[in-house]
N, C-alpha and C. Protein backbone atom coordinates (compact mmCIF):
# COMPACT_ATOMS: atom_id res chain seq x y z
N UNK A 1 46.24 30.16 -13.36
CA UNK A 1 46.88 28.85 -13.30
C UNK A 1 47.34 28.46 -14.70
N UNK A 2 48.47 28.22 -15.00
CA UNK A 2 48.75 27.67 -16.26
C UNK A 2 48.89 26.06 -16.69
N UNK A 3 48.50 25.92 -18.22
CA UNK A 3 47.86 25.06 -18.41
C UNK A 3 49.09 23.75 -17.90
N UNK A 4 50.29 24.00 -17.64
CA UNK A 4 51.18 22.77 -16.98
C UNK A 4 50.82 22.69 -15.44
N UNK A 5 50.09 23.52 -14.78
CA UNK A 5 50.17 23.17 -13.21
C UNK A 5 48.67 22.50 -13.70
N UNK A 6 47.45 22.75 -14.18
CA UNK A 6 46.42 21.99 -14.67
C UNK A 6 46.76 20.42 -14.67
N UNK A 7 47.44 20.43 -15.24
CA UNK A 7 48.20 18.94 -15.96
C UNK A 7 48.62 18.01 -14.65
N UNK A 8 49.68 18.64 -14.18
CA UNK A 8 49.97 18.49 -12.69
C UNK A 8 49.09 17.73 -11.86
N UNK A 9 48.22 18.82 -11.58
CA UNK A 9 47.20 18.44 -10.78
C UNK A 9 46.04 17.31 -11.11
N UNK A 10 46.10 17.50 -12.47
CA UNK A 10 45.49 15.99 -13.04
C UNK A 10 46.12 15.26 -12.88
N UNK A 11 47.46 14.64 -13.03
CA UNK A 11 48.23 13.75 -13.09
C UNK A 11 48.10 12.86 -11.66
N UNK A 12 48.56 13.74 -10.70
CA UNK A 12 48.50 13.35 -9.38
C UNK A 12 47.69 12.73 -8.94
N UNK A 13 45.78 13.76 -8.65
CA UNK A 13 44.52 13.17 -8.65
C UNK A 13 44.55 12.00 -9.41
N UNK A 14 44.33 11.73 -10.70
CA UNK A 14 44.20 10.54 -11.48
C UNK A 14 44.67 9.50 -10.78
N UNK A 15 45.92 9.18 -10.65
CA UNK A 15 46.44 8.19 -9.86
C UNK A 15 46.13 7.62 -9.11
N UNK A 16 45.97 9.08 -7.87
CA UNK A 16 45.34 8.30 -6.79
C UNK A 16 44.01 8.12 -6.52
N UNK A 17 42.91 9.06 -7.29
CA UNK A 17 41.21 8.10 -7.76
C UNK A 17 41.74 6.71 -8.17
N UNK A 18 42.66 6.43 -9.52
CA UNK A 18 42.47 5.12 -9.82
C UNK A 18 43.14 4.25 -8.84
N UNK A 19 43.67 4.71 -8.19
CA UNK A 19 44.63 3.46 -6.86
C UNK A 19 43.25 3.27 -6.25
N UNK A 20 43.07 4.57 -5.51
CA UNK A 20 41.81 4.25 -4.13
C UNK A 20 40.95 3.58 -4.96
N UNK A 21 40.20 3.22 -6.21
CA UNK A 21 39.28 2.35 -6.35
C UNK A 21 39.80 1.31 -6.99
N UNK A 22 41.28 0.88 -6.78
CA UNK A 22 41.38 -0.27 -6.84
C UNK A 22 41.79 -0.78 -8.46
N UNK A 23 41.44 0.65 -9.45
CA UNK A 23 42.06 0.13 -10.30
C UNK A 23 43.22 -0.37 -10.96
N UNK A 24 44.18 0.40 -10.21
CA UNK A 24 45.30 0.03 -10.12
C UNK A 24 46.40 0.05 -8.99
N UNK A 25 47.31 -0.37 -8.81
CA UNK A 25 48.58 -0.15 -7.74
C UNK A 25 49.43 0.74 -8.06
N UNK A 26 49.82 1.51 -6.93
CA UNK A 26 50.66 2.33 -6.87
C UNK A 26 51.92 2.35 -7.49
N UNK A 27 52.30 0.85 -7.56
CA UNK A 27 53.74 0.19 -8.59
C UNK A 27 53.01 0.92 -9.63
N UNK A 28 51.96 0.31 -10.74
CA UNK A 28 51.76 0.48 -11.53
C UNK A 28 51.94 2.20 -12.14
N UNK A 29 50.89 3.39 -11.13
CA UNK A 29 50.98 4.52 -10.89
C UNK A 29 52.27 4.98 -11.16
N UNK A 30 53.12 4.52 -10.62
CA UNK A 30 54.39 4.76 -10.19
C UNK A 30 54.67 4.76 -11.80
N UNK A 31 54.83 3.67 -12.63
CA UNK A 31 56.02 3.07 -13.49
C UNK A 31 55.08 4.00 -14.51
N UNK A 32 54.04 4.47 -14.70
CA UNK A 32 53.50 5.37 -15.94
C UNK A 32 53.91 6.68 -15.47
N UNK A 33 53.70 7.57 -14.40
CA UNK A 33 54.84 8.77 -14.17
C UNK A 33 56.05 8.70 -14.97
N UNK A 34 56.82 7.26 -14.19
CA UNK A 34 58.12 7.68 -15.09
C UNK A 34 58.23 7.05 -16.54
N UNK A 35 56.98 6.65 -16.94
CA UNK A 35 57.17 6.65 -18.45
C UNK A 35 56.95 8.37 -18.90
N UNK A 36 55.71 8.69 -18.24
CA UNK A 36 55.91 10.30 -18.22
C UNK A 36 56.90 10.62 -18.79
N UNK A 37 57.89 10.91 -17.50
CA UNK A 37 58.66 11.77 -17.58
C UNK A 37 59.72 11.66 -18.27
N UNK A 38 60.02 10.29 -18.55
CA UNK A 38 61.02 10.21 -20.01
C UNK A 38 60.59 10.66 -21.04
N UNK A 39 59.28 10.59 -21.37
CA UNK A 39 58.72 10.70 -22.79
C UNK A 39 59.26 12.61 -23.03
N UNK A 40 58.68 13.12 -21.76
CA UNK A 40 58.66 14.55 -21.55
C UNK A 40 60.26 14.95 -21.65
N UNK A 41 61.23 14.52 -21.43
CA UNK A 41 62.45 14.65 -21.05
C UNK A 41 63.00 14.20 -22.66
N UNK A 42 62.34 13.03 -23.48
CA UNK A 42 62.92 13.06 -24.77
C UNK A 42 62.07 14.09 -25.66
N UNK A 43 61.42 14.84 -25.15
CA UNK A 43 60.69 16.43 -26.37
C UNK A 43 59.62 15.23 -27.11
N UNK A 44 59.62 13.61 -26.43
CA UNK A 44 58.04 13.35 -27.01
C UNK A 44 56.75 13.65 -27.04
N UNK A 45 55.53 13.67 -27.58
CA UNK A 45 54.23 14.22 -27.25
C UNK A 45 53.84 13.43 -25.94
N UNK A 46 53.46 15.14 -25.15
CA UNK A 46 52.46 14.33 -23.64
C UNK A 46 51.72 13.55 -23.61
N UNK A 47 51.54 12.91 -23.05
CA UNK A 47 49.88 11.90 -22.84
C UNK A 47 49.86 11.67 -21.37
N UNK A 48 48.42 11.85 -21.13
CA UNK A 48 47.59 12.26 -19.85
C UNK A 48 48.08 10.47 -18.79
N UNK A 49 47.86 10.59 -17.84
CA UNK A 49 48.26 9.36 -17.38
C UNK A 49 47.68 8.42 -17.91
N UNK A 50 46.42 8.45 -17.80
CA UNK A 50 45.39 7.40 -17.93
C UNK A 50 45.41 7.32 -19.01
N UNK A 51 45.99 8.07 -20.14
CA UNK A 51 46.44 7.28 -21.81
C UNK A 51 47.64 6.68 -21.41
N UNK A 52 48.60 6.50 -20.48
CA UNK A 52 49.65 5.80 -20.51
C UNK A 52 49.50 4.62 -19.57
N UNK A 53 48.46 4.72 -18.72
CA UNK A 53 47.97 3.37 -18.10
C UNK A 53 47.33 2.11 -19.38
N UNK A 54 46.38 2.71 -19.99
CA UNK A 54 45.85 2.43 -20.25
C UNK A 54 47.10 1.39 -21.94
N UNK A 55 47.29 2.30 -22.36
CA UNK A 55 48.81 1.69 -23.40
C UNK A 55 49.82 0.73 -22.28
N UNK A 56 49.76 0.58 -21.33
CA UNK A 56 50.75 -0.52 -20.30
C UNK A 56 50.06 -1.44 -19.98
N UNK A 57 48.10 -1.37 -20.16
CA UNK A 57 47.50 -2.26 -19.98
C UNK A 57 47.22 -2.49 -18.30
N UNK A 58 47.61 -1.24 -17.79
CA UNK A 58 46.81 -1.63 -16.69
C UNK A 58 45.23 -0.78 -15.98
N UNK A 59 44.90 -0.25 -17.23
CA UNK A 59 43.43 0.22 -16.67
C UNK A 59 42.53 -0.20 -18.15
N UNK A 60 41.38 -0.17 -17.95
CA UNK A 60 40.13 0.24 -19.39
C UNK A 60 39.88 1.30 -19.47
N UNK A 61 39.26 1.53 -20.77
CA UNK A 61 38.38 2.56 -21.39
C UNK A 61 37.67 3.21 -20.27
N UNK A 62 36.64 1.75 -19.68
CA UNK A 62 35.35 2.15 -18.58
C UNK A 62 36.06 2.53 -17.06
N UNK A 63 37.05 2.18 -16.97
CA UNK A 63 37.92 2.40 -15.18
C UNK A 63 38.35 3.77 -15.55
N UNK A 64 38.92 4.57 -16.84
CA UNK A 64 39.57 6.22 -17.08
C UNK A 64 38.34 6.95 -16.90
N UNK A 65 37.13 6.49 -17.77
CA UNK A 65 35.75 7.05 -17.48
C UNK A 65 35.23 7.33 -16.29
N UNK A 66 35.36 6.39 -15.39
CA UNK A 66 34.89 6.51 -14.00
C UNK A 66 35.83 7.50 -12.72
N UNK A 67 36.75 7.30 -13.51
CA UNK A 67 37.75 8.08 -12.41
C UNK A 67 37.73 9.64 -13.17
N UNK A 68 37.59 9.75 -14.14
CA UNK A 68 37.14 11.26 -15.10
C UNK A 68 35.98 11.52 -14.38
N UNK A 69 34.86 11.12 -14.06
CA UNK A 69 33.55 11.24 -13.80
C UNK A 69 33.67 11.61 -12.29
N UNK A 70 34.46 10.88 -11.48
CA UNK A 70 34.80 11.33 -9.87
C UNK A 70 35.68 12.46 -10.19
N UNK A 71 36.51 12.61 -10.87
CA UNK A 71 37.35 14.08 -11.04
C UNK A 71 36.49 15.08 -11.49
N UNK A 72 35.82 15.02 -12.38
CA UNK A 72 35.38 16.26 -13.07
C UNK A 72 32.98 16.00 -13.15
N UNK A 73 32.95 15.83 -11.72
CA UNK A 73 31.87 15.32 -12.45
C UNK A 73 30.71 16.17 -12.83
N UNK A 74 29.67 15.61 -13.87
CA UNK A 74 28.66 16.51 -14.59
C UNK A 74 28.25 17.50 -13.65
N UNK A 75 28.35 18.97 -14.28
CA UNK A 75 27.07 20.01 -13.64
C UNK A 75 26.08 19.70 -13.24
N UNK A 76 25.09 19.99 -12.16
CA UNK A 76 23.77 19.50 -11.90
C UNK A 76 22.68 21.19 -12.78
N UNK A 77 21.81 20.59 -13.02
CA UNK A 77 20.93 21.26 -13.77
C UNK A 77 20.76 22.42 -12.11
N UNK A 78 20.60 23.26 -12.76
CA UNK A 78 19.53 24.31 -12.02
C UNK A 78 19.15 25.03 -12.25
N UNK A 79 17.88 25.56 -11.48
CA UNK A 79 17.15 26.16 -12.32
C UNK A 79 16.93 27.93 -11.62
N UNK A 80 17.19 28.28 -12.65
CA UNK A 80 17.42 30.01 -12.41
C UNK A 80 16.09 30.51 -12.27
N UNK A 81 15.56 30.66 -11.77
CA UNK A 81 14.41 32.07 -11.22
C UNK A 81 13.21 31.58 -11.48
C-alpha cells in the first residue's frame, strides 16, 4: 500500500469518526477536503484533516485525540507463553 492510499484512507475515516461523534458536520468535513485539495493542487505542504479542522476551528486538540484513539487504538498487552 503506498504511503498516498494510507493518507486516503485516513482522510476519509477521520471525517466520518469525527461526524458520527458529533464533532463535527459534514458541511464542515466537506469545506476542509476542499481546503485539501487546493492546498495539494497549489504544490502546498499536506496537512492531515484534523490539522485542517482544527486551523478552521471546528474541532480540539481533545476531539482529534479521541477520534485518533477510535482509529488507531492502543495494542492490548499480551502475554506470550
Amino acid at each position: 500500500m503506498t504511503g498516498m492510499a494510507v493518507s486516503n484512507r485516513y482522510r476519509r475515516m477521520f471525517g466520518e469518526v469525527a461526524r458520527d461523534l458529533g464533532f463535527v458536520t459534514s458541511q464542515q468535513v466537506e469545506a476542509a477536503l476542499q481546503l485539501q485539495a487546493r492546498r495539494r493542487a497549489a504544490g502546498k505542504e499536506e496537512k492531515l484533516l484534523g490539522q485542517l479542522l482544527l486551523e478552521l476551528g471546528f474541532i480540539t486538540t481533545v476531539q482529534i485525540q479521541r477520534v485518533v484513539e477510535i482509529l488507531f487504538p492502543p495494542a492490548k498487552d499480551v502475554e506470550v507463553g
